[in-house]
PDB file of N, CA and C in Angstrom:
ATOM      1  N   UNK A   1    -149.565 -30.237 -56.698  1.00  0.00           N
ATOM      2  CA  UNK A   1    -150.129 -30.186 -55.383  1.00  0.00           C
ATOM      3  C   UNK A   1    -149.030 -30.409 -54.352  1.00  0.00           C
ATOM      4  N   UNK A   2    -149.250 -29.863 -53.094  1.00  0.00           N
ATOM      5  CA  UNK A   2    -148.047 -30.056 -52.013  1.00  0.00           C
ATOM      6  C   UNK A   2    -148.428 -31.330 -51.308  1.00  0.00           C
ATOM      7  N   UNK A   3    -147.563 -31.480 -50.409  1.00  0.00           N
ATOM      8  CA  UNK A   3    -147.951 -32.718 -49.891  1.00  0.00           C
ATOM      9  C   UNK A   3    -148.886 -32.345 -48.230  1.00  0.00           C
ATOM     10  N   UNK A   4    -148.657 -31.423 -47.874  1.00  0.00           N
ATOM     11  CA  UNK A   4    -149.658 -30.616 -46.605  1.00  0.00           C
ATOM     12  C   UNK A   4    -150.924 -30.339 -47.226  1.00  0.00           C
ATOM     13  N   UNK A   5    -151.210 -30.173 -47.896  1.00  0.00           N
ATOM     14  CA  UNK A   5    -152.904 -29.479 -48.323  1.00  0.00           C
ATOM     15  C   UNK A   5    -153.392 -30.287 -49.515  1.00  0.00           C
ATOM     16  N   UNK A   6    -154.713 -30.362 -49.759  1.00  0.00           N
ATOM     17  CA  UNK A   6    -155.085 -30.721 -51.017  1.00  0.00           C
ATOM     18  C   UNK A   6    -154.958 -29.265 -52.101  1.00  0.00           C
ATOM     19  N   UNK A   7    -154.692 -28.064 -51.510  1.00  0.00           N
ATOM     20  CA  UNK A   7    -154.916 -26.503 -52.785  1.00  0.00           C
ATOM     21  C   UNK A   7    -153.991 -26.540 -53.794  1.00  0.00           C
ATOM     22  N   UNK A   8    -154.283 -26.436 -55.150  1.00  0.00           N
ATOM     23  CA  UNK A   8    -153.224 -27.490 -56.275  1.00  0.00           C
ATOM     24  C   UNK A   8    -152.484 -25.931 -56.105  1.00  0.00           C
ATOM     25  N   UNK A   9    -151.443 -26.170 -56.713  1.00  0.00           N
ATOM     26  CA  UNK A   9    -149.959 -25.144 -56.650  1.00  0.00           C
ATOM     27  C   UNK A   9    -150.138 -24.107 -57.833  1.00  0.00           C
ATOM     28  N   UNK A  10    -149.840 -22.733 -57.536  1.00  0.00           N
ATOM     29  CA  UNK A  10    -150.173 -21.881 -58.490  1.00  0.00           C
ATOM     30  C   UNK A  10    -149.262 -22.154 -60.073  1.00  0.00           C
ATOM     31  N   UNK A  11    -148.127 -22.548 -59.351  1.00  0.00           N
ATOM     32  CA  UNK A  11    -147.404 -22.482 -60.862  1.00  0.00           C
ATOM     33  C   UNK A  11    -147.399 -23.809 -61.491  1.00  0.00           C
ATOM     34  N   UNK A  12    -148.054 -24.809 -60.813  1.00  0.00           N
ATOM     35  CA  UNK A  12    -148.731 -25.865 -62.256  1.00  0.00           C
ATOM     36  C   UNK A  12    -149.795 -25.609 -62.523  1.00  0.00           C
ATOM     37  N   UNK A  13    -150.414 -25.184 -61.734  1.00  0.00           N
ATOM     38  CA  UNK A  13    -152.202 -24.890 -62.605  1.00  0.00           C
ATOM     39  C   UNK A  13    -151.888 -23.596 -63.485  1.00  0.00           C
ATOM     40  N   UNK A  14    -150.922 -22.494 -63.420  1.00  0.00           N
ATOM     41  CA  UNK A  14    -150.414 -21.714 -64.871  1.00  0.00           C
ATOM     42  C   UNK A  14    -149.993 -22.104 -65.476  1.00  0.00           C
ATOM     43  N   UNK A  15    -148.996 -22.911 -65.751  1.00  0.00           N
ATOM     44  CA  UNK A  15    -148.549 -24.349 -66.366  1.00  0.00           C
ATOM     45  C   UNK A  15    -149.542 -25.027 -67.378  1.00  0.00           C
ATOM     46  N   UNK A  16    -150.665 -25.804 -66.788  1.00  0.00           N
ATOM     47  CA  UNK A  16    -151.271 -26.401 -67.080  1.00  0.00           C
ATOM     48  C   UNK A  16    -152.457 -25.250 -67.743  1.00  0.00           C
ATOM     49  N   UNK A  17    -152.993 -24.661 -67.474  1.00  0.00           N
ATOM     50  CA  UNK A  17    -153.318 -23.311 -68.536  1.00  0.00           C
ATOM     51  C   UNK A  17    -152.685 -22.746 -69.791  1.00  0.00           C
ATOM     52  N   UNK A  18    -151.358 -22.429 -69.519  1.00  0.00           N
ATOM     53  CA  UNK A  18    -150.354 -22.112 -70.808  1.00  0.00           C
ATOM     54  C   UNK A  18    -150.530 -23.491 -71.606  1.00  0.00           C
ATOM     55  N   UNK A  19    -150.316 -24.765 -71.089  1.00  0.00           N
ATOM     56  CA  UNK A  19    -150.579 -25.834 -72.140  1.00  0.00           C
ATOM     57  C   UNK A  19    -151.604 -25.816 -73.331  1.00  0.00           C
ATOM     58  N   UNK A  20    -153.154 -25.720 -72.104  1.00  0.00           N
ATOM     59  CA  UNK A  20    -154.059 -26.059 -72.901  1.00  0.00           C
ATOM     60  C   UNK A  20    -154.678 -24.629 -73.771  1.00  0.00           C
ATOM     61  N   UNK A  21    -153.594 -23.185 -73.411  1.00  0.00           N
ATOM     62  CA  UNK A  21    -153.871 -21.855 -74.452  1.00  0.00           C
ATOM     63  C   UNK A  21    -152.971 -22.283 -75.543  1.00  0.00           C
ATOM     64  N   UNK A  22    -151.656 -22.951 -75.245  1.00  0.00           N
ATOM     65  CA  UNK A  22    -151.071 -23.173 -76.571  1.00  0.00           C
ATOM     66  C   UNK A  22    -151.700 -24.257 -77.497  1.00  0.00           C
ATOM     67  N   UNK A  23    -152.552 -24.913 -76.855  1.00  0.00           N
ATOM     68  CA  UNK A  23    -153.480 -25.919 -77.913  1.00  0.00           C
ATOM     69  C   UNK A  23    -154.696 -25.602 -78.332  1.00  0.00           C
ATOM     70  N   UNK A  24    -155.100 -24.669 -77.624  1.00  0.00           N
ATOM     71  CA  UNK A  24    -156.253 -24.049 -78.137  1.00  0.00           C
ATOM     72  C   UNK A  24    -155.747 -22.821 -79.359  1.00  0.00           C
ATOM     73  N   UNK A  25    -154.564 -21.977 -79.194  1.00  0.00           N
ATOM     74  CA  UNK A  25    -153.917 -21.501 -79.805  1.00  0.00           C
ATOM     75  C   UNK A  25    -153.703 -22.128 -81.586  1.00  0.00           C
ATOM     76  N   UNK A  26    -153.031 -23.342 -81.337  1.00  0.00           N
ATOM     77  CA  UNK A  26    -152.873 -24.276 -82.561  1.00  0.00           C
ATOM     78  C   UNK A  26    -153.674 -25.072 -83.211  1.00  0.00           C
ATOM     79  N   UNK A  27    -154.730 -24.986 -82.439  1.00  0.00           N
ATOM     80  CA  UNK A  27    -156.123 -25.582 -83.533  1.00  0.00           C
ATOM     81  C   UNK A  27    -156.351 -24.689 -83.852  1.00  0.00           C
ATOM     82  N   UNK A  28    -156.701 -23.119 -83.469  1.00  0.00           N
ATOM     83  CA  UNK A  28    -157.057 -21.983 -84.181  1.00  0.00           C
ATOM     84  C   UNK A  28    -156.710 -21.656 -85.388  1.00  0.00           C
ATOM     85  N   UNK A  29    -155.104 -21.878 -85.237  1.00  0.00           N
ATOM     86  CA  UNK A  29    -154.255 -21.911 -86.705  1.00  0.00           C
ATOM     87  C   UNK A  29    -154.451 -22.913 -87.501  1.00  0.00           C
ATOM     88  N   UNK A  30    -154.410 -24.212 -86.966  1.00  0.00           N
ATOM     89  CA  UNK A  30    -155.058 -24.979 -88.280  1.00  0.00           C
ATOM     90  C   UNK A  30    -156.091 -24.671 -88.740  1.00  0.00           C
ATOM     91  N   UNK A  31    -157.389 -24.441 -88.068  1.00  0.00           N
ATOM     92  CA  UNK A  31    -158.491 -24.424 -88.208  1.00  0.00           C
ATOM     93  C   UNK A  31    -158.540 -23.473 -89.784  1.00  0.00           C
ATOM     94  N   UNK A  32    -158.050 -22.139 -89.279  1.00  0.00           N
ATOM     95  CA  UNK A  32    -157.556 -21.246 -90.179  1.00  0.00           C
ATOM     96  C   UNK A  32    -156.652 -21.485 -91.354  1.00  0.00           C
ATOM     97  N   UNK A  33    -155.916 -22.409 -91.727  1.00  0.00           N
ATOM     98  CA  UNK A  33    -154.747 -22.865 -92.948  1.00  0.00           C
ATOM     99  C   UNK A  33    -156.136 -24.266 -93.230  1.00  0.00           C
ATOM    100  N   UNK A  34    -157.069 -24.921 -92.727  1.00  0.00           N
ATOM    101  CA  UNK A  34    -157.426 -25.247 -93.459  1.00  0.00           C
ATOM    102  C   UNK A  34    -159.104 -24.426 -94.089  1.00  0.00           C
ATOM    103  N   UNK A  35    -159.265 -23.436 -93.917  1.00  0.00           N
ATOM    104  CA  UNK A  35    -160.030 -22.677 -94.264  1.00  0.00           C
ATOM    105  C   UNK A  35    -159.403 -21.927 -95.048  1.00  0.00           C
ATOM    106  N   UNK A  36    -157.757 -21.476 -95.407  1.00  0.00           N
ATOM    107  CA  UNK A  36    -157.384 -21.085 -96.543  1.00  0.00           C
ATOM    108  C   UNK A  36    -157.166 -21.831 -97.741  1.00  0.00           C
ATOM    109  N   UNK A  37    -156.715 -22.907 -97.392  1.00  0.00           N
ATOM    110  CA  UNK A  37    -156.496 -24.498 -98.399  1.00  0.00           C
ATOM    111  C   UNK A  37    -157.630 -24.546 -98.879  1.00  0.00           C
ATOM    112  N   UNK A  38    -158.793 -24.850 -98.289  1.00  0.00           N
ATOM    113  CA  UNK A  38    -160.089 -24.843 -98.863  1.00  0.00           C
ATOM    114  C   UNK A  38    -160.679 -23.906 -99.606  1.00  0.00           C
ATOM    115  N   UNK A  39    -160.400 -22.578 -98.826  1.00  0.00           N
ATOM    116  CA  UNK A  39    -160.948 -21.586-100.300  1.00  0.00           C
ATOM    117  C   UNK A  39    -159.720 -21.610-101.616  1.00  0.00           C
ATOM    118  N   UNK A  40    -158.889 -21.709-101.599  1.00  0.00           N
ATOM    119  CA  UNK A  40    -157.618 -22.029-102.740  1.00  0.00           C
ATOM    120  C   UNK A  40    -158.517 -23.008-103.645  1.00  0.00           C
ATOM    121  N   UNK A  41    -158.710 -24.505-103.042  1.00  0.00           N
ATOM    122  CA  UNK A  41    -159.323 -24.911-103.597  1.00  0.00           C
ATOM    123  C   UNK A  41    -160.875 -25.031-104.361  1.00  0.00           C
ATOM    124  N   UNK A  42    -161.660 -24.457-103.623  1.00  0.00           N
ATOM    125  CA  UNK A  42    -162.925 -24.045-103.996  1.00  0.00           C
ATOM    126  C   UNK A  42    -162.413 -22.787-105.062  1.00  0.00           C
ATOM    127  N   UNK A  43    -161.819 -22.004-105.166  1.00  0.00           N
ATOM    128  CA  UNK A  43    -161.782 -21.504-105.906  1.00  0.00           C
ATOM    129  C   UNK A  43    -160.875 -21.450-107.331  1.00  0.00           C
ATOM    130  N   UNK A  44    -160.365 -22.986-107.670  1.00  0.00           N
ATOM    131  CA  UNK A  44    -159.382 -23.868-108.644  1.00  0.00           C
ATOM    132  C   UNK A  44    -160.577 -24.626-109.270  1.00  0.00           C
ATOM    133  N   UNK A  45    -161.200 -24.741-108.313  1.00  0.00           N
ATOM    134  CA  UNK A  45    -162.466 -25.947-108.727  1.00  0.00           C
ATOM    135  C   UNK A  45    -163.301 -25.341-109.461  1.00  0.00           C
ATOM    136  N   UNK A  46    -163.804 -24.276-108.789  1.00  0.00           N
ATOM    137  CA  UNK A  46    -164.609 -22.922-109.911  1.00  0.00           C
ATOM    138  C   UNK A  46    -164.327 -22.618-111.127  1.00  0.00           C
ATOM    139  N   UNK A  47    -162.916 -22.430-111.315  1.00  0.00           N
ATOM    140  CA  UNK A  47    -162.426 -22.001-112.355  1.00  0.00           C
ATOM    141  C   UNK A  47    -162.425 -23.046-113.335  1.00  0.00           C
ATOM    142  N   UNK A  48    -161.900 -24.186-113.279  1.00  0.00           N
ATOM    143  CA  UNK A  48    -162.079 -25.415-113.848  1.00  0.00           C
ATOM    144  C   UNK A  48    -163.318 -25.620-114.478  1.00  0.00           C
ATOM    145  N   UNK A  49    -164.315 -25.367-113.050  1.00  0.00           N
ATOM    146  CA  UNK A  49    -165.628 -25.728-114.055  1.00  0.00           C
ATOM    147  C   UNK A  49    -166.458 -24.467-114.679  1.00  0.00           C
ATOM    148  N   UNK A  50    -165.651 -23.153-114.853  1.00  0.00           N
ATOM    149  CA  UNK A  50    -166.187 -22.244-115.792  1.00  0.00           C
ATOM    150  C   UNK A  50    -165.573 -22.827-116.988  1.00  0.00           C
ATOM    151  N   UNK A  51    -164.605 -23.092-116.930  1.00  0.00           N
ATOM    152  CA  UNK A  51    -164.163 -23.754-118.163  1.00  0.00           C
ATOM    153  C   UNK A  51    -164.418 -24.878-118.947  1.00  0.00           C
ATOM    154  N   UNK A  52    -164.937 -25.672-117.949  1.00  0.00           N
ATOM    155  CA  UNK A  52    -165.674 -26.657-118.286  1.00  0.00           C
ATOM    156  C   UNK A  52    -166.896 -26.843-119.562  1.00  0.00           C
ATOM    157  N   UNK A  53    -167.788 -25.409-118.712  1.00  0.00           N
ATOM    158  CA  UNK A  53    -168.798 -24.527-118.894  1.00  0.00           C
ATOM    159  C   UNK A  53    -169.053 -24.290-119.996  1.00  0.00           C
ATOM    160  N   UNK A  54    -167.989 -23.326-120.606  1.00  0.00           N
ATOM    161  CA  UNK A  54    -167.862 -22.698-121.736  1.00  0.00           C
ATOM    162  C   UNK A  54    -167.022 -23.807-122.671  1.00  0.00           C
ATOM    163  N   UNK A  55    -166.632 -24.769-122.549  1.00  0.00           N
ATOM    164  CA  UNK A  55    -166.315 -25.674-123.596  1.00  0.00           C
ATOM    165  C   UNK A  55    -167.438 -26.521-124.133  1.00  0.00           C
ATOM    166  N   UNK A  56    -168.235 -26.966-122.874  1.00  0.00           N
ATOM    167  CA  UNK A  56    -169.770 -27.849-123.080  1.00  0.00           C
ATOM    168  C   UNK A  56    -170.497 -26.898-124.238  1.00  0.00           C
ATOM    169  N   UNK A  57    -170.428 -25.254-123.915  1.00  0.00           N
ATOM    170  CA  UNK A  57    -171.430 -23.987-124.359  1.00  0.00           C
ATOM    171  C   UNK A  57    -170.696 -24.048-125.925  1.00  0.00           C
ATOM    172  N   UNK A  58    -169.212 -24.128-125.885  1.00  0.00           N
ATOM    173  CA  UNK A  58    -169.162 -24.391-127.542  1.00  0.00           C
ATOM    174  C   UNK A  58    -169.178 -25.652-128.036  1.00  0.00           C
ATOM    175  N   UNK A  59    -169.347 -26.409-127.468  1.00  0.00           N
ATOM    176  CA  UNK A  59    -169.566 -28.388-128.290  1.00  0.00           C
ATOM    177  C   UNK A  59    -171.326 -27.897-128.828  1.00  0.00           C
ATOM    178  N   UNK A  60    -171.913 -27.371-127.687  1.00  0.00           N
ATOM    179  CA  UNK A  60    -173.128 -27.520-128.094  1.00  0.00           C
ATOM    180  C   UNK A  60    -173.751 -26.316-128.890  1.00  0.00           C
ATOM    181  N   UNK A  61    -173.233 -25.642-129.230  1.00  0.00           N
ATOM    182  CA  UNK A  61    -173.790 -24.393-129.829  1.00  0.00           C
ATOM    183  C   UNK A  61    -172.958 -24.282-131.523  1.00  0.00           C
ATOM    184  N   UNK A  62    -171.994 -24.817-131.472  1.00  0.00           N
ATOM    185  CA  UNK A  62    -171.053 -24.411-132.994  1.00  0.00           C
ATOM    186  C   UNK A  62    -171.529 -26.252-133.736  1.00  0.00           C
ATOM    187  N   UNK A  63    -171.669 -25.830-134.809  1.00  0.00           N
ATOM    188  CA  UNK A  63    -171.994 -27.059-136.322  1.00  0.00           C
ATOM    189  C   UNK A  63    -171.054 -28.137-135.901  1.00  0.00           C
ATOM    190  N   UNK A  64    -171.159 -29.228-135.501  1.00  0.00           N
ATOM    191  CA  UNK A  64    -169.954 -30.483-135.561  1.00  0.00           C
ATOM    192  C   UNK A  64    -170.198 -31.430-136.691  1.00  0.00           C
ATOM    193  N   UNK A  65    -169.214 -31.723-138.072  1.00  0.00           N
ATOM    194  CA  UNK A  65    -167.742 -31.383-137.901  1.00  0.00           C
ATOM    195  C   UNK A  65    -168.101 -29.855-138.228  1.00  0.00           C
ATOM    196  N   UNK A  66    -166.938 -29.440-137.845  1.00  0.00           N
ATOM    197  CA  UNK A  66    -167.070 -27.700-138.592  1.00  0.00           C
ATOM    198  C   UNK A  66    -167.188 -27.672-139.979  1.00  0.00           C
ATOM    199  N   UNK A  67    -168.091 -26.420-140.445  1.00  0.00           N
ATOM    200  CA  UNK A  67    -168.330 -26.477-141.921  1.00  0.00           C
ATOM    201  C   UNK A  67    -167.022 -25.607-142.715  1.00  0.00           C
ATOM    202  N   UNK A  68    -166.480 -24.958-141.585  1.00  0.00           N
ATOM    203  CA  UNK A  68    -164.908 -23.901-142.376  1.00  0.00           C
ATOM    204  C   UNK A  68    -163.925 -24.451-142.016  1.00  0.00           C
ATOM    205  N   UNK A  69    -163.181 -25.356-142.318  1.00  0.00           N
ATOM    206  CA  UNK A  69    -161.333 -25.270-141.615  1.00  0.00           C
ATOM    207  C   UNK A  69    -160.586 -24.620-142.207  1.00  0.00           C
ATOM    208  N   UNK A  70    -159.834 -23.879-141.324  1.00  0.00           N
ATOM    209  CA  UNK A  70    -158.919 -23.347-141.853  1.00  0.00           C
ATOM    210  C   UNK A  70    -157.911 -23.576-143.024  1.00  0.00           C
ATOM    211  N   UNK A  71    -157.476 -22.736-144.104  1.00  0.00           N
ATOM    212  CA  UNK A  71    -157.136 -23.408-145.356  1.00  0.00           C
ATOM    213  C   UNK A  71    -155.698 -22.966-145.056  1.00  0.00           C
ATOM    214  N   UNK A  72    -154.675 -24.451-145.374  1.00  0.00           N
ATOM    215  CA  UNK A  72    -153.423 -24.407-145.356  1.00  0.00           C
ATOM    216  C   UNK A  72    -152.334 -23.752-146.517  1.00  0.00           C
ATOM    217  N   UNK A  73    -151.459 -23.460-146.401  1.00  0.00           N
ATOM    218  CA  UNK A  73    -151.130 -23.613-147.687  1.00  0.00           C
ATOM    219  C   UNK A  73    -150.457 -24.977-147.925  1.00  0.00           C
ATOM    220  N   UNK A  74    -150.035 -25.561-149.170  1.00  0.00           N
ATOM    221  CA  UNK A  74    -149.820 -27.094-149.366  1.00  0.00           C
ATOM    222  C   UNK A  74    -148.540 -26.861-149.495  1.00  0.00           C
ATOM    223  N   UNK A  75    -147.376 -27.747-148.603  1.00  0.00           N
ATOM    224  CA  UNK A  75    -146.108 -27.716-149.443  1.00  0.00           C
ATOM    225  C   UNK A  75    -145.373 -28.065-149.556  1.00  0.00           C
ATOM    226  N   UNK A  76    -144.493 -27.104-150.391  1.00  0.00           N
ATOM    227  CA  UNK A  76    -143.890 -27.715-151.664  1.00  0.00           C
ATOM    228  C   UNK A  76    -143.252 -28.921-152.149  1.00  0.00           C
ATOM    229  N   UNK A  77    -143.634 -29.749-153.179  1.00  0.00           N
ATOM    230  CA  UNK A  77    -142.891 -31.152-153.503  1.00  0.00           C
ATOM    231  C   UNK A  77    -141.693 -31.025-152.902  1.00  0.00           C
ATOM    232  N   UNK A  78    -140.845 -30.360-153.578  1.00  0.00           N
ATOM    233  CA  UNK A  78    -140.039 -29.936-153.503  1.00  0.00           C
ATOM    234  C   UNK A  78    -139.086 -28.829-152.315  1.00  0.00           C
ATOM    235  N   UNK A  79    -138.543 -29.369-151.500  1.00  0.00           N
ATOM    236  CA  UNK A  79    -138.224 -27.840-150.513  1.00  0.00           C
ATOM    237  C   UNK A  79    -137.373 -26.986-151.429  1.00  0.00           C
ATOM    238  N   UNK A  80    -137.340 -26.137-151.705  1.00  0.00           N
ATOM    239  CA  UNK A  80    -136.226 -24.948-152.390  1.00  0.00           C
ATOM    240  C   UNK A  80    -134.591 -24.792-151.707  1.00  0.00           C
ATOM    241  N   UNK A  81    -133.951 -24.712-152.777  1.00  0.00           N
ATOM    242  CA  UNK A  81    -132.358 -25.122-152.444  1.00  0.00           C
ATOM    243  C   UNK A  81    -131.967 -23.409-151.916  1.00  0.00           C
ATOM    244  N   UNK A  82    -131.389 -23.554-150.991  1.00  0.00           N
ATOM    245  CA  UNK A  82    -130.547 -22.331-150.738  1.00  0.00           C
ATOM    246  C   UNK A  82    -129.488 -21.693-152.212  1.00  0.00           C
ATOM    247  N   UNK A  83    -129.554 -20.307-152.376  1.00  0.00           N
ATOM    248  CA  UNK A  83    -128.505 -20.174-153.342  1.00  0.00           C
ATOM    249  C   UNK A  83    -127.196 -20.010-152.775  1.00  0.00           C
ATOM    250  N   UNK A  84    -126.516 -20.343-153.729  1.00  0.00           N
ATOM    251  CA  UNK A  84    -125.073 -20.264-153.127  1.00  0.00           C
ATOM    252  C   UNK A  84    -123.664 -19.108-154.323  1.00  0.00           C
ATOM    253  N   UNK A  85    -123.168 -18.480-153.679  1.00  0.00           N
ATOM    254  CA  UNK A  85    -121.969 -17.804-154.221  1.00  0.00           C
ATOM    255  C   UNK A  85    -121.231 -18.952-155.390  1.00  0.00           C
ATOM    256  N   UNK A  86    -120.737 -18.597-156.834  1.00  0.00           N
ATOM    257  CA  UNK A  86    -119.593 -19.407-156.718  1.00  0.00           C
ATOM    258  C   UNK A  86    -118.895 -19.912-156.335  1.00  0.00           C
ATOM    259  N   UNK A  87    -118.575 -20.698-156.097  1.00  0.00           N
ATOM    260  CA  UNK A  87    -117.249 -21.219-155.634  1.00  0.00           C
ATOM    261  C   UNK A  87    -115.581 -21.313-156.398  1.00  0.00           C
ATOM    262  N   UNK A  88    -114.918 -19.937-155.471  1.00  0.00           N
ATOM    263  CA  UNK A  88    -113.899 -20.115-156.403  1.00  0.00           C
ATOM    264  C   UNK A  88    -112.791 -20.903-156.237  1.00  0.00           C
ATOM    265  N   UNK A  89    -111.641 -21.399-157.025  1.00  0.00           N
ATOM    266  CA  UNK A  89    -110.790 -22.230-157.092  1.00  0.00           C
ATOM    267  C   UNK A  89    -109.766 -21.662-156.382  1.00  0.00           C
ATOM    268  N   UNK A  90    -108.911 -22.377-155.902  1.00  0.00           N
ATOM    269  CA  UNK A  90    -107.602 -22.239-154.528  1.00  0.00           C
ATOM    270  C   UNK A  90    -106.621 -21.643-155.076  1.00  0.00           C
ATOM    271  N   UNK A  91    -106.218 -21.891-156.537  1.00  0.00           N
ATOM    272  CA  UNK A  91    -105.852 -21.311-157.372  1.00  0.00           C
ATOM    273  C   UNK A  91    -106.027 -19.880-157.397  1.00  0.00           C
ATOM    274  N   UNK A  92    -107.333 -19.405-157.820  1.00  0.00           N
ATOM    275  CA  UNK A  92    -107.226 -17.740-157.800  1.00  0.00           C
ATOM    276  C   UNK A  92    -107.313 -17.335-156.215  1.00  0.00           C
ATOM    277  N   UNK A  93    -107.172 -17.542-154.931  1.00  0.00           N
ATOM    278  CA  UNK A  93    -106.632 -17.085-153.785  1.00  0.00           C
ATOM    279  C   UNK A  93    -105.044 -17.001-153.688  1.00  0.00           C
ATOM    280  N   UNK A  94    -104.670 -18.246-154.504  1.00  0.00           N
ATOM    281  CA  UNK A  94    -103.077 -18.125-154.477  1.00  0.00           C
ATOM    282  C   UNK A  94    -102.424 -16.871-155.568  1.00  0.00           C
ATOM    283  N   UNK A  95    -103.524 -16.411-156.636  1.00  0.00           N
ATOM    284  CA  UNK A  95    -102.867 -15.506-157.398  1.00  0.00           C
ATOM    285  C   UNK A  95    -103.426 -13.588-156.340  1.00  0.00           C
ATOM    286  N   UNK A  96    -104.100 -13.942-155.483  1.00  0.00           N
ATOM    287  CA  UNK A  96    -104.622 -12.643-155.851  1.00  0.00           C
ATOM    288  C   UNK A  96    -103.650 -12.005-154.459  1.00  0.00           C
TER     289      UNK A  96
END
């Protein structure tokens, strides 16, 4: 405002407009990043509990304990020795 008139001054009341568009501006954008965060999450959460879903759907639908496990093979006492070449003497390198 000037000091002759009470009529507020054009270029602070544009001023003071540009302020409150750049804050109205930046809640828009949050508003928006948290409406993407949220569907990210709503849709992690979904997935989770399809999975959930279908794990409850096999606890409750398949025989507990199971009547088939898978059959191993058993093994060996013994692990099996690698074969090995002769071993020749230093001797026949020095003759040959």
């Amino acid at each position: 405002m000037t000091a002759t008139n009470d009529a507020p001054d054009p270029r602070t009341t544009a001023t003071a407009e540009d302020r409150w568009q750049h804050i109205e501006d930046r809640l828009t954008a949050i508003e928006r990043r948290i409406r993407d965060h949220s569907s990210a999450a709503i849709t992690t959460i979904d997935a989770c509990l399809a999975r959930l879903d279908a794990l409850r759907h096999n606890l409750a639908h398949r025989p507990w304990p199971p009547q088939s496990s898978p059959t191993r093979a058993d093994p060996p006492s013994v692990p099996p020795q690698p074969t090995r070449a002769p071993a020749e003497s230093p001797a026949a390198h020095a003759r040959g």
